[in-house]
C-alpha atoms as a PDB file:
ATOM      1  CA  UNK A   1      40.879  69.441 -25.126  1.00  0.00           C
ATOM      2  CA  UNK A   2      40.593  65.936 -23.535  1.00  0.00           C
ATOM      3  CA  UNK A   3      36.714  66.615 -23.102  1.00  0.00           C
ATOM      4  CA  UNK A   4      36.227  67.456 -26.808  1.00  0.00           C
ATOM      5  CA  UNK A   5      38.329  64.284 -27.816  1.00  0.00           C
ATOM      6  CA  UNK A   6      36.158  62.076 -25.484  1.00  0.00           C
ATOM      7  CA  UNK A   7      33.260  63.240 -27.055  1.00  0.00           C
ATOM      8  CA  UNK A   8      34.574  62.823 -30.965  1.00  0.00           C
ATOM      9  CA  UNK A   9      35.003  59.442 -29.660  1.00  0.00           C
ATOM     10  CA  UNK A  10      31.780  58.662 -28.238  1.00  0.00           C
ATOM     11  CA  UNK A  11      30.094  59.827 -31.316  1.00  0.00           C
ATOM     12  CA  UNK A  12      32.293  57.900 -33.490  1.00  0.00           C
ATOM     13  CA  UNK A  13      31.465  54.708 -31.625  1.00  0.00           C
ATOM     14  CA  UNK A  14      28.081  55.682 -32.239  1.00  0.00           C
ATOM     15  CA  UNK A  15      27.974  55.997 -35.606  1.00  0.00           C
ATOM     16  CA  UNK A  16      30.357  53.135 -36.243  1.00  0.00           C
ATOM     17  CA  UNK A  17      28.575  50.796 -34.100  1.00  0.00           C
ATOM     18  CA  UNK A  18      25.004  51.253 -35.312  1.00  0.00           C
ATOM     19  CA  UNK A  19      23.452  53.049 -32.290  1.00  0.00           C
ATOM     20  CA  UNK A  20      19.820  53.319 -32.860  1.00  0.00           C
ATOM     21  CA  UNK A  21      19.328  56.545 -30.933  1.00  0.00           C
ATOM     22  CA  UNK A  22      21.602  58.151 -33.297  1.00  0.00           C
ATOM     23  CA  UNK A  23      19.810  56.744 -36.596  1.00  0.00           C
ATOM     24  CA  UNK A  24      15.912  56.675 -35.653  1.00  0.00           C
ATOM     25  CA  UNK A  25      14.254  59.464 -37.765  1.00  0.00           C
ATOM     26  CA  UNK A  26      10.794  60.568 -37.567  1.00  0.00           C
ATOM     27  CA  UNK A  27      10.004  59.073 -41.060  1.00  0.00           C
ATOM     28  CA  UNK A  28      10.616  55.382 -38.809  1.00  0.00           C
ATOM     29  CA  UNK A  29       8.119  56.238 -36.683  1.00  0.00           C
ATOM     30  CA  UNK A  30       5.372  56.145 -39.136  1.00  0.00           C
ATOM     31  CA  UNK A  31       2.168  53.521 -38.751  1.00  0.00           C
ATOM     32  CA  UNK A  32       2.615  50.553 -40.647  1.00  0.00           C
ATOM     33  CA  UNK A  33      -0.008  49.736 -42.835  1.00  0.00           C
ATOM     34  CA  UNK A  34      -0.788  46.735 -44.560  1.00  0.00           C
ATOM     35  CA  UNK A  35       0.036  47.014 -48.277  1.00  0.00           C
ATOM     36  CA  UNK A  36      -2.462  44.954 -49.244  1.00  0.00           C
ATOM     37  CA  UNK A  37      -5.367  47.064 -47.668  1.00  0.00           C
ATOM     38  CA  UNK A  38      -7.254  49.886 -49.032  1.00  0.00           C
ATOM     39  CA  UNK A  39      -5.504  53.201 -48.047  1.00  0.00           C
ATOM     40  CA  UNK A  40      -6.248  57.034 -48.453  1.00  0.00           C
ATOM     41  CA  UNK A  41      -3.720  59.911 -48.013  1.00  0.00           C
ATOM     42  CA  UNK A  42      -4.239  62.273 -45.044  1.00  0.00           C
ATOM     43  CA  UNK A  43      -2.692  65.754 -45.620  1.00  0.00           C
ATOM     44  CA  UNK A  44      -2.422  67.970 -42.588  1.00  0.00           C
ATOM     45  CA  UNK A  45      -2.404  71.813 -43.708  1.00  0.00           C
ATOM     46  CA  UNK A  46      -1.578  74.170 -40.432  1.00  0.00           C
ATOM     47  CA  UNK A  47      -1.699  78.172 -41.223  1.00  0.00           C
ATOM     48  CA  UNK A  48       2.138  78.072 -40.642  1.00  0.00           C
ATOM     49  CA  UNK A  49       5.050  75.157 -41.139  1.00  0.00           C
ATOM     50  CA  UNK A  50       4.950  72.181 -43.881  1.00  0.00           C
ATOM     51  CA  UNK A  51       2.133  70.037 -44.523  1.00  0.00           C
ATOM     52  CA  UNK A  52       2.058  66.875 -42.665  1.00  0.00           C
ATOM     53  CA  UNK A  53       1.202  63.679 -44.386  1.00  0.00           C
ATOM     54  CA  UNK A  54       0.209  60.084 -43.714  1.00  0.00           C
ATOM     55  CA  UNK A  55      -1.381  57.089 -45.272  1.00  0.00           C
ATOM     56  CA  UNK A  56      -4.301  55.761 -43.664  1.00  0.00           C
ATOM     57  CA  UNK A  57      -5.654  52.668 -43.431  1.00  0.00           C
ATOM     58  CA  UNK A  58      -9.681  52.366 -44.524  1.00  0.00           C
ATOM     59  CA  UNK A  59     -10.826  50.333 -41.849  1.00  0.00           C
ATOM     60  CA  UNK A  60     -14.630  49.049 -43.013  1.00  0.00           C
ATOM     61  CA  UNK A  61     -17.065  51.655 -43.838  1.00  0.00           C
ATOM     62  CA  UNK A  62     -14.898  54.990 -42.846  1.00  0.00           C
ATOM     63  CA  UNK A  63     -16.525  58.572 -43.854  1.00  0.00           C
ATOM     64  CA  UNK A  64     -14.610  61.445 -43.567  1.00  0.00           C
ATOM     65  CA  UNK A  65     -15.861  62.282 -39.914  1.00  0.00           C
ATOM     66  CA  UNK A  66     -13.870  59.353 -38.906  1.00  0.00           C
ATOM     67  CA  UNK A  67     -10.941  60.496 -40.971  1.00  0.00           C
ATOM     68  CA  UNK A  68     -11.025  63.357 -38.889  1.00  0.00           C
ATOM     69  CA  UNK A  69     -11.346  61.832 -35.857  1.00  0.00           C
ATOM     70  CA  UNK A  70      -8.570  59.172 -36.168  1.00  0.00           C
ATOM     71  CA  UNK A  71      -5.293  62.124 -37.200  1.00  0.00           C
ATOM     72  CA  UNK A  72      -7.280  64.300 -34.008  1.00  0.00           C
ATOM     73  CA  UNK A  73      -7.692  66.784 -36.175  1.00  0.00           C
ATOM     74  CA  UNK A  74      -9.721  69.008 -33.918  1.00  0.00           C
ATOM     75  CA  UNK A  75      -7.122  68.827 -31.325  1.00  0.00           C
ATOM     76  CA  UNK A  76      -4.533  70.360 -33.544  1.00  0.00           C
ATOM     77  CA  UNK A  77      -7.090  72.854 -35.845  1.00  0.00           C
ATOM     78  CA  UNK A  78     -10.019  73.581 -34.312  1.00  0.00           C
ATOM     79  CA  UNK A  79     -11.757  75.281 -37.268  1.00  0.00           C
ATOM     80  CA  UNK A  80     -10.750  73.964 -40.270  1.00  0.00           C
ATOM     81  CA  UNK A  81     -11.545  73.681 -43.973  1.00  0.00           C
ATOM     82  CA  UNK A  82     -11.771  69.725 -45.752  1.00  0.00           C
ATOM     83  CA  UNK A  83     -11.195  68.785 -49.088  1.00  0.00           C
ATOM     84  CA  UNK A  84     -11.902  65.340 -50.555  1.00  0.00           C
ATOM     85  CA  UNK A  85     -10.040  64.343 -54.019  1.00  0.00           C
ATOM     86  CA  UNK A  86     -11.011  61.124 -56.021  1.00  0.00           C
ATOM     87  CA  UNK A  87      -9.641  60.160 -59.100  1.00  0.00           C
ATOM     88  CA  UNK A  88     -12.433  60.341 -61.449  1.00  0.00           C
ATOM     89  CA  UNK A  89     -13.589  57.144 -63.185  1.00  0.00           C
ATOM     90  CA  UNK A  90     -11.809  57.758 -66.382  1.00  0.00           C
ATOM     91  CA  UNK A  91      -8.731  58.197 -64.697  1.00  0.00           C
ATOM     92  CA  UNK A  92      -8.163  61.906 -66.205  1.00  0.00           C
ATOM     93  CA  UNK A  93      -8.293  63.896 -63.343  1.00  0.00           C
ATOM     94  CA  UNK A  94      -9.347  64.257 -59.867  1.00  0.00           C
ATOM     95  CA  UNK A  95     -12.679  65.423 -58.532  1.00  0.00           C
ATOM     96  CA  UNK A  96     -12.737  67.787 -55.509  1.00  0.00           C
ATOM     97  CA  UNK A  97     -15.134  68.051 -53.200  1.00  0.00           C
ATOM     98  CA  UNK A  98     -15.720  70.043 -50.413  1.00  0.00           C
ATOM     99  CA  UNK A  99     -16.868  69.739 -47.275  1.00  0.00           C
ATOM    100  CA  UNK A 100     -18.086  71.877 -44.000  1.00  0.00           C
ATOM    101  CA  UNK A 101     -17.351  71.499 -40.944  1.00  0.00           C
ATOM    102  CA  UNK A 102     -19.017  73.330 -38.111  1.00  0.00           C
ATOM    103  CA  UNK A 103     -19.238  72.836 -33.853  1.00  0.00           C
ATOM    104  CA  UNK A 104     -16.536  70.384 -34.114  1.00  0.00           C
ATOM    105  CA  UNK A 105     -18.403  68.014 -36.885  1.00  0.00           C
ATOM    106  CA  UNK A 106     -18.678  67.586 -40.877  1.00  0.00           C
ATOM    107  CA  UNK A 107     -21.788  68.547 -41.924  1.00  0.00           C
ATOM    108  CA  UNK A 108     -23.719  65.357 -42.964  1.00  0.00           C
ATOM    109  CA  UNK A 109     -24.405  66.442 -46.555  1.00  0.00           C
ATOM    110  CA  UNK A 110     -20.551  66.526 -47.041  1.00  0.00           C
ATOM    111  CA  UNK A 111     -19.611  63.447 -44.772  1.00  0.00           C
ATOM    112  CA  UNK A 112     -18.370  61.622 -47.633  1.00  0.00           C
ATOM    113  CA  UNK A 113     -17.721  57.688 -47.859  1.00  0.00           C
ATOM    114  CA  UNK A 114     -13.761  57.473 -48.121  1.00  0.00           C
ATOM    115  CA  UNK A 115     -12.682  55.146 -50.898  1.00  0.00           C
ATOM    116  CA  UNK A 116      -9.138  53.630 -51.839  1.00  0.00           C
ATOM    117  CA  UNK A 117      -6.829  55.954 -52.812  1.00  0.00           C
ATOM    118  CA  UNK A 118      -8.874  59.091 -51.831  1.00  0.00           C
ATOM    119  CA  UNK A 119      -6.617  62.266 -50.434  1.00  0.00           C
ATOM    120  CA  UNK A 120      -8.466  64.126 -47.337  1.00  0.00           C
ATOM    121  CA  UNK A 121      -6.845  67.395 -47.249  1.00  0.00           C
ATOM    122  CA  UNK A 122      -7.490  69.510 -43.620  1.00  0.00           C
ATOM    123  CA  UNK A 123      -6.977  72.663 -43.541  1.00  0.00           C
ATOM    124  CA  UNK A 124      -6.311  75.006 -40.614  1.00  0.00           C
ATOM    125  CA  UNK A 125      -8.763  77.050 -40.610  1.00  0.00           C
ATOM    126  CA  UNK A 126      -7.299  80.866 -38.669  1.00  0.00           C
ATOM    127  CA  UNK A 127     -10.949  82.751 -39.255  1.00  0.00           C
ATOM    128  CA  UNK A 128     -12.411  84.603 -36.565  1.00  0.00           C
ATOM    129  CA  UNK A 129     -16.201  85.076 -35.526  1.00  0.00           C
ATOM    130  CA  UNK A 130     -15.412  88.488 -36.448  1.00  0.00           C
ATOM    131  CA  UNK A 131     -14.591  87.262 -40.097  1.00  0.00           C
ATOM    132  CA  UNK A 132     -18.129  85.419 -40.036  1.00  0.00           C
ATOM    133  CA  UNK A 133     -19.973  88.143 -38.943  1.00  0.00           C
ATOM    134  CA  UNK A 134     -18.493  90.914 -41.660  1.00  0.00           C
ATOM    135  CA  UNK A 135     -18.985  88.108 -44.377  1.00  0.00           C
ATOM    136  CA  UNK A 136     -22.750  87.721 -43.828  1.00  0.00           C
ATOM    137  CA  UNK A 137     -23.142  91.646 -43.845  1.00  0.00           C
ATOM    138  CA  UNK A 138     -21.264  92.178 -46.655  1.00  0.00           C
ATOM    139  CA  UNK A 139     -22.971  89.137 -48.802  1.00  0.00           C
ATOM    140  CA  UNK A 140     -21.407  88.035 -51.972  1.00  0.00           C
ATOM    141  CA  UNK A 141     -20.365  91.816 -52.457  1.00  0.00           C
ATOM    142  CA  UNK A 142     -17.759  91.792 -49.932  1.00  0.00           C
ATOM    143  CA  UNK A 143     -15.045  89.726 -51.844  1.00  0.00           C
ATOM    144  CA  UNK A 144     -15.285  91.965 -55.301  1.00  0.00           C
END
């Protein structure tokens, strides 16, 4: 009884006090960026649990290689499938564009130049070599 009142206390003096270790959320811990710089949104897709996402600051000439190389992508997917969305010119849409990535790089043809306000979207990739294998037998026919 006295141990459970001790401990309402403590917490109380937490809370009343301001103690940081008792109000620091995850969302605090977040990069600062400048708000004056160029940014581009980084969403984080795994095959299982909520999307993870974070602003990014475009630091000179940035493709999406170094996108990828900056959240450590690889680390966390291994395979995985990229995305690129710009907001079109006339401002009515986006434009998505895809790109591959194979042997831990983005193939050159879709190593696209990231621009303010771009969203990269990476995507776990859970494919085998098994599911590579049967989809180059099986040709377009296989996904009818």
């Amino acid at each position: 009884m006295i141990r459970s009142m001790g401990i309402l206390a403590a917490a109380f003096l937490c809370i009343a006090t301001g103690c940081t270790s008792v109000n620091k959320t995850p969302k605090q811990a977040a990069v600062n960026v400048d708000p004056n710089a160029p940014v581009c949104l980084v969403e984080l897709r795994a095959s299982i649990g909520k999307a993870k996402h974070q602003k990014m600051q475009i630091v000179g000439k940035m493709v999406l290689q170094d996108v990828i190389d900056k959240v450590q992508a690889k680390k966390r997917f291994g395979n995985m499938k990229l995305v690129v969305y710009r907001r079109s010119t006339n401002n009515l849409g986006y434009i998505r564009m895809k790109a591959g990535y194979k042997a831990g790089r983005v193939d050159p043809l879709g190593n696209f130049a990231i621009h303010s306000g771009d969203r990269v979207v990476i995507i776990q990739d859970s494919a085998t070599p098994l599911d590579g294998l049967l989809d180059s037998i099986t040709g377009p026919l296989g996904s009818l």
